[in-house]
Protein backbone atom coordinates (compact mmCIF):
# COMPACT_ATOMS: atom_id res chain seq x y z
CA UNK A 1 22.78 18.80 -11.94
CA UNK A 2 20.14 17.00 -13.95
CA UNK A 3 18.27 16.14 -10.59
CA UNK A 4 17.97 19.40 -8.78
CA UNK A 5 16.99 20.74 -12.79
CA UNK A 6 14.13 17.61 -12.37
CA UNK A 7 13.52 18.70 -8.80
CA UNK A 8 12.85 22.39 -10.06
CA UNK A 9 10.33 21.17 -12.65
CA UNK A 10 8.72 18.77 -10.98
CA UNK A 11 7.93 21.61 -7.63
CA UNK A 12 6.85 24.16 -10.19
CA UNK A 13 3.93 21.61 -11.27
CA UNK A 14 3.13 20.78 -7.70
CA UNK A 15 2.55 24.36 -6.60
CA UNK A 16 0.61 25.62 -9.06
CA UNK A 17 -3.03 26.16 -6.97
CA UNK A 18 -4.67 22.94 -8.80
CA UNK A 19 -2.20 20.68 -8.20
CA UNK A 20 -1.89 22.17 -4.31
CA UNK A 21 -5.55 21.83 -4.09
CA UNK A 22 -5.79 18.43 -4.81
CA UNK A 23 -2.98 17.66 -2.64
CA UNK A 24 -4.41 18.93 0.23
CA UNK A 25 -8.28 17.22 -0.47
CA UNK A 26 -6.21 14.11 -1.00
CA UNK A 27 -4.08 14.54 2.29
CA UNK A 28 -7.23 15.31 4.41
CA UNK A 29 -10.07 12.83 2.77
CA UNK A 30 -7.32 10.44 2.93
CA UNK A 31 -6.54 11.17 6.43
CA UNK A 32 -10.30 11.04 7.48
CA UNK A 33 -10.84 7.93 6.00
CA UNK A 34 -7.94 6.35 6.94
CA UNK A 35 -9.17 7.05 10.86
CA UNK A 36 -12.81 5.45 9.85
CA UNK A 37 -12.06 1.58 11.49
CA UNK A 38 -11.66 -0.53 9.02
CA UNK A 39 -10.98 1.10 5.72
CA UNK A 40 -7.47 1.27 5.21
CA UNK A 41 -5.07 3.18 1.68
CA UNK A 42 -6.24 0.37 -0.33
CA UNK A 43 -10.10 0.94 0.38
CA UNK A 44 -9.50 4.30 0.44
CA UNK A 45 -7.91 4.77 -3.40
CA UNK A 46 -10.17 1.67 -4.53
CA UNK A 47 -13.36 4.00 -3.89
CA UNK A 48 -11.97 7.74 -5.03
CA UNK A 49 -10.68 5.58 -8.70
CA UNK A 50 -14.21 6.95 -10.13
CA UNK A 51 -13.91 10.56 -9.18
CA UNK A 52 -10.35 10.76 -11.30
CA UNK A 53 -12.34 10.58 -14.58
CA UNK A 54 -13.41 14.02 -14.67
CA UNK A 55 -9.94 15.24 -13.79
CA UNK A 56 -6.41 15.85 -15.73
CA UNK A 57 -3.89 12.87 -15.13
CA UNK A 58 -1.77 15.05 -13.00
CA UNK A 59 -3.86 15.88 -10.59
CA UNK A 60 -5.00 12.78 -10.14
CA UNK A 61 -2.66 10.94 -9.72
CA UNK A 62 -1.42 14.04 -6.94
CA UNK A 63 -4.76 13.66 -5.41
CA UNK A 64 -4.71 9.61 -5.45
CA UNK A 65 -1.27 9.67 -3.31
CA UNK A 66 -2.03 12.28 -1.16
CA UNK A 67 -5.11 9.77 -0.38
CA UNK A 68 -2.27 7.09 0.05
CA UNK A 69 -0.37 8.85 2.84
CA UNK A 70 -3.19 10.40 4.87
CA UNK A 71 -4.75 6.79 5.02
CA UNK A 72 -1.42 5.45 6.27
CA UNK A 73 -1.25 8.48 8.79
CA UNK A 74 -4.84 7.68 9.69
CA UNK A 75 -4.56 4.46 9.61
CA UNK A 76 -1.91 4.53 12.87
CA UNK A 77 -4.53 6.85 14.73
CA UNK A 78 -7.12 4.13 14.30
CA UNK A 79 -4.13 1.68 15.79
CA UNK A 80 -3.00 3.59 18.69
CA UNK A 81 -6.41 4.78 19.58
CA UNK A 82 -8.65 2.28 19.47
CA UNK A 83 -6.22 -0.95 18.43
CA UNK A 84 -7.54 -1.33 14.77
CA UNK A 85 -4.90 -1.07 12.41
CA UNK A 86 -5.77 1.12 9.54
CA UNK A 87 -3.73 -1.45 7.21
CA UNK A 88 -2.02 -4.25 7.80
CA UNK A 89 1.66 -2.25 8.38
CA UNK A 90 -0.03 -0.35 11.37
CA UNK A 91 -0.34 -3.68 12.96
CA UNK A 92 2.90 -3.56 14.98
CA UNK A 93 1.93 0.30 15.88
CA UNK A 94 -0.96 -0.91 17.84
CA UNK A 95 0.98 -3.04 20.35
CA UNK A 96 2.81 -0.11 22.07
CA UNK A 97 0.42 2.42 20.57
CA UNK A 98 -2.87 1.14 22.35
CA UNK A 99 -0.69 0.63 25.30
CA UNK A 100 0.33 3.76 25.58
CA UNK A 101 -3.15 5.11 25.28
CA UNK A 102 -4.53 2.91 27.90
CA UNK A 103 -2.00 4.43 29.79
CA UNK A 104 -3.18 7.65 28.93
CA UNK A 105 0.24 8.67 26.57
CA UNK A 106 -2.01 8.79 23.35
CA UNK A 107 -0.66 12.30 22.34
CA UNK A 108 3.37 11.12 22.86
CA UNK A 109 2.35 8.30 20.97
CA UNK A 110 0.19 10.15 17.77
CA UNK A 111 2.88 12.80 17.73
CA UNK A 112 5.59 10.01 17.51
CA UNK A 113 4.01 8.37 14.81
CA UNK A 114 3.41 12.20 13.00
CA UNK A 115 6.82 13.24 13.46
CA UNK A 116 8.75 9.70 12.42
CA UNK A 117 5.86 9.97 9.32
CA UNK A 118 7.18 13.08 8.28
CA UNK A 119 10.73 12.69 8.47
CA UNK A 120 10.54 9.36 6.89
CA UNK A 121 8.34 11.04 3.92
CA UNK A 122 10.95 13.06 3.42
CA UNK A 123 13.98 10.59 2.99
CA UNK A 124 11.86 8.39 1.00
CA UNK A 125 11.10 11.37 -1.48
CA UNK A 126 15.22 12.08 -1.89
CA UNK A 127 15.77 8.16 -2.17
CA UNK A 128 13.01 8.06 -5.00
CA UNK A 129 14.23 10.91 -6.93
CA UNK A 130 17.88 10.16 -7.11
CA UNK A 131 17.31 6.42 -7.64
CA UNK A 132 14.38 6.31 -10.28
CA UNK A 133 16.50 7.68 -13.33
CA UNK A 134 18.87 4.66 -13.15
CA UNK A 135 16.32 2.43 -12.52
CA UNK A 136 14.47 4.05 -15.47
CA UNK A 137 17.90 3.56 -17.65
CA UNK A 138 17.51 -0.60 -16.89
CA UNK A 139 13.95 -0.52 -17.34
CA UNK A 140 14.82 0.21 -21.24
CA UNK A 141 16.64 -2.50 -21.51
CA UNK A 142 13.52 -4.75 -20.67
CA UNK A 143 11.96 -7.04 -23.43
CA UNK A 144 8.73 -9.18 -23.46
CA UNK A 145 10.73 -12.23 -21.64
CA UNK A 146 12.35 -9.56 -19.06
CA UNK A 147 8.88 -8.53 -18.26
CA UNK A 148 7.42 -11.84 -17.67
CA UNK A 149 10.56 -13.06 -15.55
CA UNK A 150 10.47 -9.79 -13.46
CA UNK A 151 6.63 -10.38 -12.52
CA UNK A 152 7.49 -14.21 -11.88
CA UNK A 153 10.06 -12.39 -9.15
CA UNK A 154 7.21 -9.82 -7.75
CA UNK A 155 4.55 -13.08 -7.76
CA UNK A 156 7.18 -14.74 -5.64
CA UNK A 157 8.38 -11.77 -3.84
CA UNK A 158 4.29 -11.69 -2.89
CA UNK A 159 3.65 -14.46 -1.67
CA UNK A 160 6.93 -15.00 0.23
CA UNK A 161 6.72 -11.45 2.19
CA UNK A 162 2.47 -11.95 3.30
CA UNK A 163 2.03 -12.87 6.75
CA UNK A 164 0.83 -15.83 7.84
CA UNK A 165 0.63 -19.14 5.69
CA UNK A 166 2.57 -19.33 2.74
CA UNK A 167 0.13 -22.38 1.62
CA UNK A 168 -2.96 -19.65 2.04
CA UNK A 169 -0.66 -16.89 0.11
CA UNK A 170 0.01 -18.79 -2.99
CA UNK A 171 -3.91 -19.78 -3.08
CA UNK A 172 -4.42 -16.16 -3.04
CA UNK A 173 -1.83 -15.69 -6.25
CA UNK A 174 -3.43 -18.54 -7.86
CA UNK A 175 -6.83 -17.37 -7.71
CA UNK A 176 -5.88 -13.59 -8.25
CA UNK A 177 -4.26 -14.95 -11.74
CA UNK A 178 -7.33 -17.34 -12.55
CA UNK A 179 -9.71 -13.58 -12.02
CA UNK A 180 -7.52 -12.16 -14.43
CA UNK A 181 -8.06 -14.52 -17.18
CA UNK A 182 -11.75 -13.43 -16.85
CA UNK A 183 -12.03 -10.92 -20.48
CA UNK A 184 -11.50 -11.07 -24.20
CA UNK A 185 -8.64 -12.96 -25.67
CA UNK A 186 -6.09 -10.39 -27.15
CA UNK A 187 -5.47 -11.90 -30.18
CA UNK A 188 -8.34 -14.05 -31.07
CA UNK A 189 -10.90 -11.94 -29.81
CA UNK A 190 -12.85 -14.33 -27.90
CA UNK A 191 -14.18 -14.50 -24.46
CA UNK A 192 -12.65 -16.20 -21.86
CA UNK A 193 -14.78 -17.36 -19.00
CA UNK A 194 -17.32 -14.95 -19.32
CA UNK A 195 -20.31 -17.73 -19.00
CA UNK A 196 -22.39 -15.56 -21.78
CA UNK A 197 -22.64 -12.76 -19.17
CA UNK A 198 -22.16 -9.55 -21.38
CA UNK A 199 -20.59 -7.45 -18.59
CA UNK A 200 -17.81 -9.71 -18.14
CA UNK A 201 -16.34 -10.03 -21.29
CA UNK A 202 -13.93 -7.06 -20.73
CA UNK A 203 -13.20 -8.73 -17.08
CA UNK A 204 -13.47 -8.00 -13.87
CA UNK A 205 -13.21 -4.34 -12.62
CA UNK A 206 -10.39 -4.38 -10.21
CA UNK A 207 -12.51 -1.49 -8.45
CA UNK A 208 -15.43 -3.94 -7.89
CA UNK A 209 -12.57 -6.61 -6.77
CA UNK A 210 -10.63 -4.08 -4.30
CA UNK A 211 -13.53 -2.68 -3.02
CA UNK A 212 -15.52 -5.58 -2.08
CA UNK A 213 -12.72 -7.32 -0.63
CA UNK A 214 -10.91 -4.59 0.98
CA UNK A 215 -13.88 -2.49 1.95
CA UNK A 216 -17.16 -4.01 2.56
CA UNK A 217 -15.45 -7.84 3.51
CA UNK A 218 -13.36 -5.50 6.35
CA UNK A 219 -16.53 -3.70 7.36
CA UNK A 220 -18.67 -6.87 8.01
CA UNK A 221 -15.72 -7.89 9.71
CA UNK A 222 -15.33 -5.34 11.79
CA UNK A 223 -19.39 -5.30 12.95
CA UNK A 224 -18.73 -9.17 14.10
CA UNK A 225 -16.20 -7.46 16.49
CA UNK A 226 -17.49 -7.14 20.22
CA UNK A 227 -17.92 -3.48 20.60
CA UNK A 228 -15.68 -3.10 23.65
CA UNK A 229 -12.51 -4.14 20.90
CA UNK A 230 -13.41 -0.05 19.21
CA UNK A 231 -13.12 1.62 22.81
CA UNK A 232 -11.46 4.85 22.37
CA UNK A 233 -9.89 6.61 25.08
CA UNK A 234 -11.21 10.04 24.53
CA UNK A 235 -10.52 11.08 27.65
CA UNK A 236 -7.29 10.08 28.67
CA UNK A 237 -5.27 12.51 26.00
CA UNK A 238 -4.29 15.27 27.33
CA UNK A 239 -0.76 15.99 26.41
CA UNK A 240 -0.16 16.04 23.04
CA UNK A 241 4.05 16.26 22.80
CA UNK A 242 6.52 14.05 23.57
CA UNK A 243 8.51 14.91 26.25
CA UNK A 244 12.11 15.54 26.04
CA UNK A 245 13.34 12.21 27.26
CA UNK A 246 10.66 10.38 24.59
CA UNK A 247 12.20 12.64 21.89
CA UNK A 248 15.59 11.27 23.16
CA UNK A 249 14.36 7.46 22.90
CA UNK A 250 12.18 8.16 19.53
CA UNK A 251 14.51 9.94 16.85
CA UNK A 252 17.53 7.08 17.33
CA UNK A 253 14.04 4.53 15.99
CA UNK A 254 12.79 6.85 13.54
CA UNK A 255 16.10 7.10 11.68
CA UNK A 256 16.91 2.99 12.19
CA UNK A 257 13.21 2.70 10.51
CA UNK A 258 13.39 5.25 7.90
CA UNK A 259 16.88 3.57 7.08
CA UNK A 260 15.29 0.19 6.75
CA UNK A 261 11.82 1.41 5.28
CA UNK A 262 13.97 2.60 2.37
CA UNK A 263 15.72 -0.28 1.11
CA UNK A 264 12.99 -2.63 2.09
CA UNK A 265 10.19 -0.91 0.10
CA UNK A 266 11.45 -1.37 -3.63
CA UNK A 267 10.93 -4.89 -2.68
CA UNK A 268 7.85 -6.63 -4.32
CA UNK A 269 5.30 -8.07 -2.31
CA UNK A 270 4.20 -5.66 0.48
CA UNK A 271 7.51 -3.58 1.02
CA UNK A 272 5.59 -1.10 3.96
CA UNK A 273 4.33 -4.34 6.09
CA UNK A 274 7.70 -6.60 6.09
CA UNK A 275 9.21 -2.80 7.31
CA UNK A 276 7.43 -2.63 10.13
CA UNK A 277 7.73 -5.52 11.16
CA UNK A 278 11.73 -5.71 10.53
CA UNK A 279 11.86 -2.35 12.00
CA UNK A 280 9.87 -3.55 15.47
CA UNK A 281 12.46 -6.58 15.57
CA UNK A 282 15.08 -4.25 15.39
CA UNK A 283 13.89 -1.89 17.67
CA UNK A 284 13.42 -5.09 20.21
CA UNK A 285 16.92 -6.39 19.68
CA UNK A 286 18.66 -2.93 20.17
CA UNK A 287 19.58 -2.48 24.14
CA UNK A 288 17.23 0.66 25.42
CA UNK A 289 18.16 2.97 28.34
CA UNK A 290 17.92 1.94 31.98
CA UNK A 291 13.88 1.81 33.30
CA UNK A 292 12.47 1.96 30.20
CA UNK A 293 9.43 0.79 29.38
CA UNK A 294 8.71 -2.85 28.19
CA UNK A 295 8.26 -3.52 24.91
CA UNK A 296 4.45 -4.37 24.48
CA UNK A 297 3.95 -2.08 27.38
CA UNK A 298 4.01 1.16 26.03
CA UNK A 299 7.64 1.65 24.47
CA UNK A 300 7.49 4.99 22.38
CA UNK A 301 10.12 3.27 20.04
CA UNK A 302 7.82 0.63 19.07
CA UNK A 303 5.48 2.88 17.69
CA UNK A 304 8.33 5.32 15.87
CA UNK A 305 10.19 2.81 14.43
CA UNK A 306 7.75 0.88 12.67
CA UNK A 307 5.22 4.13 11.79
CA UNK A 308 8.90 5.66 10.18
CA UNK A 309 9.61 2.05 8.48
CA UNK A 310 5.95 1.91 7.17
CA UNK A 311 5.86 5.41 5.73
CA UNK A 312 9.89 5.37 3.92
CA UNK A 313 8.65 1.97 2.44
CA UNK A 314 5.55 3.38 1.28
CA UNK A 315 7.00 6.09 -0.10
CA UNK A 316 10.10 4.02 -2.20
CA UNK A 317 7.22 1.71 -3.12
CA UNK A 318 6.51 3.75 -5.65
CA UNK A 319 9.99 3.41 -7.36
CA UNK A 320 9.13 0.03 -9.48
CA UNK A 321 5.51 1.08 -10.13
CA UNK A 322 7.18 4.53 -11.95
CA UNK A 323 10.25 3.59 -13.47
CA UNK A 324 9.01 -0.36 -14.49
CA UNK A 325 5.46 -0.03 -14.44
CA UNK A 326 5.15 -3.10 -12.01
CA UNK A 327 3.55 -2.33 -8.92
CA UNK A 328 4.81 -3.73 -5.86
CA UNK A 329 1.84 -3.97 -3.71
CA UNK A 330 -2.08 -3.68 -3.62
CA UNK A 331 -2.06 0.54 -3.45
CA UNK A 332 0.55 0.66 -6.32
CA UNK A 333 -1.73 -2.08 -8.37
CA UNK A 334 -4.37 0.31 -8.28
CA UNK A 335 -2.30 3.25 -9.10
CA UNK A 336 -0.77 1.97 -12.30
CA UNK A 337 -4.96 0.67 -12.76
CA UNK A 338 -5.51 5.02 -12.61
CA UNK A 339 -2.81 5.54 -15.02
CA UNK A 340 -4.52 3.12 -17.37
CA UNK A 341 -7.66 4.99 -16.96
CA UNK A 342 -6.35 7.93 -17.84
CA UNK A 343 -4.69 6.93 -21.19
CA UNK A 344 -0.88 6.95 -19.59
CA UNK A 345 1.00 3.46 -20.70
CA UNK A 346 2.84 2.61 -16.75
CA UNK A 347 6.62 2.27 -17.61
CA UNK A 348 10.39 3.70 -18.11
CA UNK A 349 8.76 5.94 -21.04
CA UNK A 350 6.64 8.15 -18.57
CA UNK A 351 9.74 10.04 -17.19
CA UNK A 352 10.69 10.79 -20.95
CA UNK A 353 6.80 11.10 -22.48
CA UNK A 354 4.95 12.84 -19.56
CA UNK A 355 7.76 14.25 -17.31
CA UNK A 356 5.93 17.01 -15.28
CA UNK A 357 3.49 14.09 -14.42
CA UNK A 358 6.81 12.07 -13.41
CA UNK A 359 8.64 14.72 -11.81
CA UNK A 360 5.50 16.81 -10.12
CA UNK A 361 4.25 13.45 -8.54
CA UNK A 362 7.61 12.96 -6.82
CA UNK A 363 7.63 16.60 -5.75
CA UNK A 364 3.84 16.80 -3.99
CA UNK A 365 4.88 13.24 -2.20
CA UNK A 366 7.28 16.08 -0.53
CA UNK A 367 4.31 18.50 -0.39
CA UNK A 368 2.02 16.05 0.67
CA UNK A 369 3.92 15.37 3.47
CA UNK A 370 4.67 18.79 4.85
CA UNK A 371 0.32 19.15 4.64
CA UNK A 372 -0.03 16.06 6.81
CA UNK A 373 2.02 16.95 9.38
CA UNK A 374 0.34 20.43 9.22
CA UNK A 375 -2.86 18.90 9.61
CA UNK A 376 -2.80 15.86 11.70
CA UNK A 377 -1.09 17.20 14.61
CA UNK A 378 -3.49 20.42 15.22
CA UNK A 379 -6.06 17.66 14.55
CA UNK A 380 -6.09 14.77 16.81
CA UNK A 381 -8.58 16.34 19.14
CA UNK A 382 -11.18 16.39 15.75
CA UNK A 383 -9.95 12.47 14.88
CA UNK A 384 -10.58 11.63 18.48
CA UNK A 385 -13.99 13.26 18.58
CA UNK A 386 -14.60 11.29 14.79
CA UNK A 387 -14.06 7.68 16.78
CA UNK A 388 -16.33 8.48 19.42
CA UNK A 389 -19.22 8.60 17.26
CA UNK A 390 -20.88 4.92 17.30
CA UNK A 391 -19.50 1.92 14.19
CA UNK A 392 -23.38 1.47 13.73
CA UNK A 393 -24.07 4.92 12.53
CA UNK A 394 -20.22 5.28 10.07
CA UNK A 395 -20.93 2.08 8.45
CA UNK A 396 -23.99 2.49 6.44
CA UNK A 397 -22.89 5.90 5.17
CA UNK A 398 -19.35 4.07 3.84
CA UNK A 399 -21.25 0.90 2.33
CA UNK A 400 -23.53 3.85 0.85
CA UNK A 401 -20.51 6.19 -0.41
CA UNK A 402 -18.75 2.94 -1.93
CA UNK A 403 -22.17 1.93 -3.27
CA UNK A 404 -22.79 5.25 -5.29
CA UNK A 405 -18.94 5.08 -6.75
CA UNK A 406 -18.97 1.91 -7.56
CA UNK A 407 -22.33 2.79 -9.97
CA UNK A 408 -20.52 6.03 -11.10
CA UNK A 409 -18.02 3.63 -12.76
CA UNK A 410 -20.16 2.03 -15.45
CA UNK A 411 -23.59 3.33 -14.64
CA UNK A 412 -24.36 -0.13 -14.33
CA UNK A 413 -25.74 -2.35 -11.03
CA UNK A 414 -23.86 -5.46 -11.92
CA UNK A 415 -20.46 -3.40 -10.27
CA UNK A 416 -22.47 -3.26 -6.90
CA UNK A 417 -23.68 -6.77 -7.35
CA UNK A 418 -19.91 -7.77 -8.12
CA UNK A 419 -18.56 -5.43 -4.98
CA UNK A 420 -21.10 -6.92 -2.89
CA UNK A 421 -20.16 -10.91 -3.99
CA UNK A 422 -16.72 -10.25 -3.41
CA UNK A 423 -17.90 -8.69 0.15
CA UNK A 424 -18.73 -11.86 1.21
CA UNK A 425 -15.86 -13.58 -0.31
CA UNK A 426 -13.36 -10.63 1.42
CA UNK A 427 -15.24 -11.79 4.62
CA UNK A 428 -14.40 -15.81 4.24
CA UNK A 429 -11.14 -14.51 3.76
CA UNK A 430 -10.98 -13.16 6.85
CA UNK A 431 -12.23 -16.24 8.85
CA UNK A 432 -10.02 -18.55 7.04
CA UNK A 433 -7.13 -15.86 8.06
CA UNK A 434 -6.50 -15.58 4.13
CA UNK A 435 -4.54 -11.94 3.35
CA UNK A 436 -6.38 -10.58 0.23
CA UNK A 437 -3.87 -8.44 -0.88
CA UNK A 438 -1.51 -11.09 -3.42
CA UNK A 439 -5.14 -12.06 -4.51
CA UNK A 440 -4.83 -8.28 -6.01
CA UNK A 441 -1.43 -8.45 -7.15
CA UNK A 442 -2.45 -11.70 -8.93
CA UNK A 443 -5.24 -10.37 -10.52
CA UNK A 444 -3.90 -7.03 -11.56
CA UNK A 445 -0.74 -8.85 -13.11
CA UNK A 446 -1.98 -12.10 -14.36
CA UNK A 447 -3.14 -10.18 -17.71
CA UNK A 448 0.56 -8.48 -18.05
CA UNK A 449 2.40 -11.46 -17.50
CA UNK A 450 0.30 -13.69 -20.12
CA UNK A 451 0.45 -11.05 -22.73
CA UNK A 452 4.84 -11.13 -22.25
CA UNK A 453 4.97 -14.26 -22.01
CA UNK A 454 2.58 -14.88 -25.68
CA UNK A 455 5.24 -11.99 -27.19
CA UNK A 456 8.06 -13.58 -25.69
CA UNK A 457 7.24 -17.09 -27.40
CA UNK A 458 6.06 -15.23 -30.37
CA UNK A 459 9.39 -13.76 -31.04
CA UNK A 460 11.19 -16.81 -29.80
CA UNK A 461 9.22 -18.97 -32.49
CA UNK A 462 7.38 -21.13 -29.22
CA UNK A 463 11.37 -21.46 -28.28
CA UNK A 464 10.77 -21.45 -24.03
CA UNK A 465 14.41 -21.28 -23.59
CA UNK A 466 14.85 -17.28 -24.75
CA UNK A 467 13.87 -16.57 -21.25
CA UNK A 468 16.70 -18.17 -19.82
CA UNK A 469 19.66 -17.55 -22.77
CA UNK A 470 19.10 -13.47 -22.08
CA UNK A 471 20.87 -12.44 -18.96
CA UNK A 472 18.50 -10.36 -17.44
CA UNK A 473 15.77 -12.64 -18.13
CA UNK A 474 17.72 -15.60 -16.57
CA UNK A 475 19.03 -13.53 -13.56
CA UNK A 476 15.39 -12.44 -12.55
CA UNK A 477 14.20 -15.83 -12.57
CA UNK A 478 17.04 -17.51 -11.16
CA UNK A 479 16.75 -14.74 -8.13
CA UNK A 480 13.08 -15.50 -8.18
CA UNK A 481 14.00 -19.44 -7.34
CA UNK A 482 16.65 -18.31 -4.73
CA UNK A 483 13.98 -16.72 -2.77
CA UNK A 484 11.84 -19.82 -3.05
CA UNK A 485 14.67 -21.73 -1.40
CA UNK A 486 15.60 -19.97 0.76
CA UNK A 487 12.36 -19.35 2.73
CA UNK A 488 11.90 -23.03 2.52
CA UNK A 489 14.53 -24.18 4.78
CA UNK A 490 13.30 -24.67 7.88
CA UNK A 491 15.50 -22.34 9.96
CA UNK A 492 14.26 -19.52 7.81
CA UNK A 493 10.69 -20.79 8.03
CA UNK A 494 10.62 -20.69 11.51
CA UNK A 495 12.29 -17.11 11.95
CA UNK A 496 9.68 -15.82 9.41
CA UNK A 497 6.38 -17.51 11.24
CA UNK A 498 8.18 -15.88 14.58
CA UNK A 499 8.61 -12.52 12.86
CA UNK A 500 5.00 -12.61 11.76
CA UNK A 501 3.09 -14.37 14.35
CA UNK A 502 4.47 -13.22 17.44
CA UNK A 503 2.98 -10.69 19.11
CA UNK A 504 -0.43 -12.02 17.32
C-alpha cells in the first residue's frame, strides 16, 4: 500500500505545470540534441548543469532526466539515420538500423526503436519504484568502510563492463582517480596538486572535464570523419509504421530486452551499453521466422531489442545513484554532481529528507516517457530535415553554446581554457580507441572513496582489517575480486572481446 501511497505523491509533484514544463523542455532539448551527430546524454546534461542554478532542485533534476532520455531517443535517430551512434549503447542500433534505412525502412526502424523506448521506460519506472525502498533499507546499514568497498566494486564493475581493452580501461580509472585528487585536502586544508594555480585549488570542474571530453573531443572527431560517413537518407522514408508482420517479429525483442535491460542496469559500470549488447546477442542466438532478414542486414529485432535493453537499463540505472548515492555510469556521475549543486547530500536519506524530490523524479521518468513518444514519432520528418543541414554549419554554434555555459559556471575563462585542454585530450582518446567514460567515474568517485576510506581508518584506529571483519564490507570486496577473476580467465576473455568487438 505504501507504494501506490508513494506513487500518488510522487505524480501529484510531477503534474503540477512547473514540473510538466520542465519535463517537456527537457524531453525535447534533449531529444534535439541528442539527434545533433556527435553529442550524446552525457554531453547533453554536462552542458545544461549551469542553467539548473537558477532553478528549484525539483525541477531540475525533472528537467536534467528528461534531457537524459530524449538524448538516448535521439541518440538512436542519429544511429539509424545516418550510422552515428548518439552514445555508445546506440552502437548495436546502427548495424540493422542504417541497414534498414539504406534500404529505405527508416520509419519501421525509428518507430521500432520509439515504441520498444517507451514500453521499456515504462517497466523500468515500476522496477525502480518497487525496488528502491529495499535498496534504500540496506543503504542504512552502510558505514564509511561499506562505502569505500562498494565503490572498489563499481571501479571494478567499470572497468570490467567498457568495451574494448581492459589494459586502456583501467588507465582510464587510474587517471580519472589521479584528476580527483586535484583540490584542497579535507582535513589539513592544503592544496593538493594545484601547482600555485588559484583556480584549481577547489579541483577540477567535472563540467569542464565532461564537456571537453565528451563534447568538443567527439566533435573534432567527428569533423576528421569523411563526409560521405553523415549521409542521411532523407529521401528514402516514406512509411513511417511497422507493418504488421514487423510488429509480430519486434514486440517478442522488445520484451526479451526490456527483461534484460532491467536487471542489467543496477549494475555499475555502464549498465545501458553491456544491455545492448547482451540484448543483440540474444536476439542473434534466438531462431527467427522462416525468410527473415539477416542479421546485419536489416533485422527489425536488432534494432528493438537493443533500443528496449538500452532504455530499461537506463532507466534502473538510476536505482544505486538514488537509494546509495553511487552513480553507476557517466550520466548518473553528473546527476548526483547536480544534486551537489543544489545543496541535496546523494544517498538513502533523500527518500526520507526530500521525498517529493524522490518520489516526483520517479513519477516524470513515467511522464517523460509518455512526452517522448508523443513527440518523436509525429517528429521524425523535423529530425530528418535537422540532419540534412551541413556538420560545418551545427558545429560552431555547439562549440559556441558549450563555450557560453561553460563561462556561466564561474564567470571565469580558465573553465573554457580547461574544456578546451581536455578537447584535445577527449580527441587522443579517441585515436588511441581509449573510452572516456570510467575516466569520469574515476574522477567523480576518487574524492568519495578517499574521504571513506580516511573515516574508515579513523574509526578503525589505522586498523585496515575493519573492512574485511564487517560482513558487508567483506562481501562487497570479496564480490569485487570475483569479478576480477572471473573476466580473467581466458574463456571469458575471449567471449567478452567477441561480444564487444564483433560487429566493429
Amino acid at each position: 500500500m505504501d507504494l501506490f501511497t508513494n506513487l500518488a505523491l510522487g505524480f501529484s509533484v510531477a503534474f503540477t505545470l512547473q514540473n510538466l514544463f520542465y519535463a517537456f523542455f527537457g524531453a525535447l532539448l534533449g531529444t534535439l540534441i541528442g539527434v545533433l551527430p556527435g553529442l550524446g546524454p552525457v554531453a547533453t546534461i554536462a552542458m545544461l548543469l549551469p542553467s539548473i542554478y537558477a532553478l528549484d532542485a525539483t525541477p531540475a533534476l525533472i528537467m536534467l532526466a528528461g534531457i537524459y532520455y530524449g538524448a538516448q531517443y535521439g541518440g538512436s535517430t542519429t544511429a539509424i539515420l545516418i550510422n552515428v551512434p548518439g552514445e555508445s549503447s546506440s552502437v548495436v542500433t546502427a548495424i540493422d538500423g542504417y541497414a534498414m534505412a539504406r534500404k529505405g525502412r527508416a520509419g519501421p526502424a525509428l518507430a521500432a526503436a520509439g515504441l520498444g523506448s517507451f514500453f521499456a521506460g515504462c517497466v523500468g519506472t515500476i522496477v525502480i519504484a518497487g525496488f528502491a525502498p529495499p535498496l534504500t533499507e540496506l543503504a542504512f546499514k552502510f558505514g564509511p568502510a561499506e562505502y569505500f568497498s562498494l565503490m572498489v566494486l563499481g571501479l571494478i564493475g567499470a572497468v570490467v563492463l567498457a568495451s574494448g581493452s581492459l589494459i586502456k580501461a583501467i588507465a582510464m580509472i587510474l587517471l580519472g582517480l589521479l584528476l580527483g585528487q586535484i583540490n584542497t585536502d579535507v582535513i589539513s586544508g592544503v592544496p593538493r596538486y594545484s601547482f600555485d594555480i588559484p583556480e584549481l585549488t577547489d579541483g577540477i570542474g567535472f563540467v569542464a572535464i565532461a564537456m571537453g571530453v565528451f563534447g568538443f573531443g567527439e566533435i573534432v572527431a567527428n569533423l576528421g570523419r569523411p563526409a560521405e560517413h553523415r549521409e542521411v537518407f532523407t529521401k528514402d522514408v516514406k512509411g513511417l509504421w511497422p507493418t504488421r508482420q514487423d510488429f509480430k517479429d519486434a514486440w517478442p525483442a522488445v520484451v526479451r530486452g526490456t527483461a534484460l535491460g532491467s536487471i542489467l542496469g543496477v549494475l555499475p559500470g555502464g549498465g545501458a551499453l553491456l544491455s545492448s549488447f547482451a540484448a543483440y546477442t540474444v536476439e542473434k542466438k534466438v531462431r527467427g521466422r522462416e525468410g527473415e532478414v539477416p542479421f546485419g542486414q536489416g533485422n527489425i529485432r536488432g534494432v528493438a531489442g537493443p533500443e528496449s535493453a538500452n532504455n530499461a537499463g537506463a532507466q534502473t540505472s538510476f536505482i544505486p545513484m538514488l537509494t546509495l548515492g553511487i552513480p553507476p555510469n557517466a550520466v548518473m556521475a553528473l546527476m548526483v554532481g547536480a544534486m551537489t549543486i543544489k545543496g541535496i547530500q546523494p544517498g538513502p536519506q533523500v527518500m526520507t529528507s526530500n521525498p517529493e524530490l524522490f518520489w516526483g523524479l520517479i513519477a516524470s521518468m513515467w511522464v517523460g516517457n509518455a512526452m517522448l513518444i508523443i513527440l518523436n514519432l509525429p517528429l521524425i520528418g523535423l529530425w530528418i530535415k535537422l540532419l540534412t543541414v551541413p556538420y560545418r554549419f551545427l558545429f560552431p554554434a555547439i562549440m559556441a553554446f558549450c563555450c557560453i555555459g561553460l563561462y556561466t559556471l564561474n564567470n571565469n575563462n580558465f573553465d573554457v581554457y580547461m574544456a578546451a585542454g581536455f578537447g584535445v585530450v577527449g580527441y587522443i582518446f579517441y585515436k588511441l580507441g581509449c573510452e572516456p567514460a570510467p575516466l569520469l567515474l574515476g574522477f567523480i568517485l576518487g574524492p568519495l572513496m578517499e574521504e571513506n576510506l580516511r573515516r574508515a581508518l579513523l574509526l578503525s584506529r589505522g586498523d585496515w582489517s575493519a573492512f574485511l571483519t564487517k560482513p558487508l564490507s567483506a562481501g562487497l570486496l570479496i564480490a569485487a575480486l570475483l569479478m576480477v577473476i572471473v573476466v580473467s580467465l581466458p574463456m571469458i576473455k575471449s567471449k567478452r572481446e567477441e561480444a564487444f568487438h564483433e560487429e566493429d
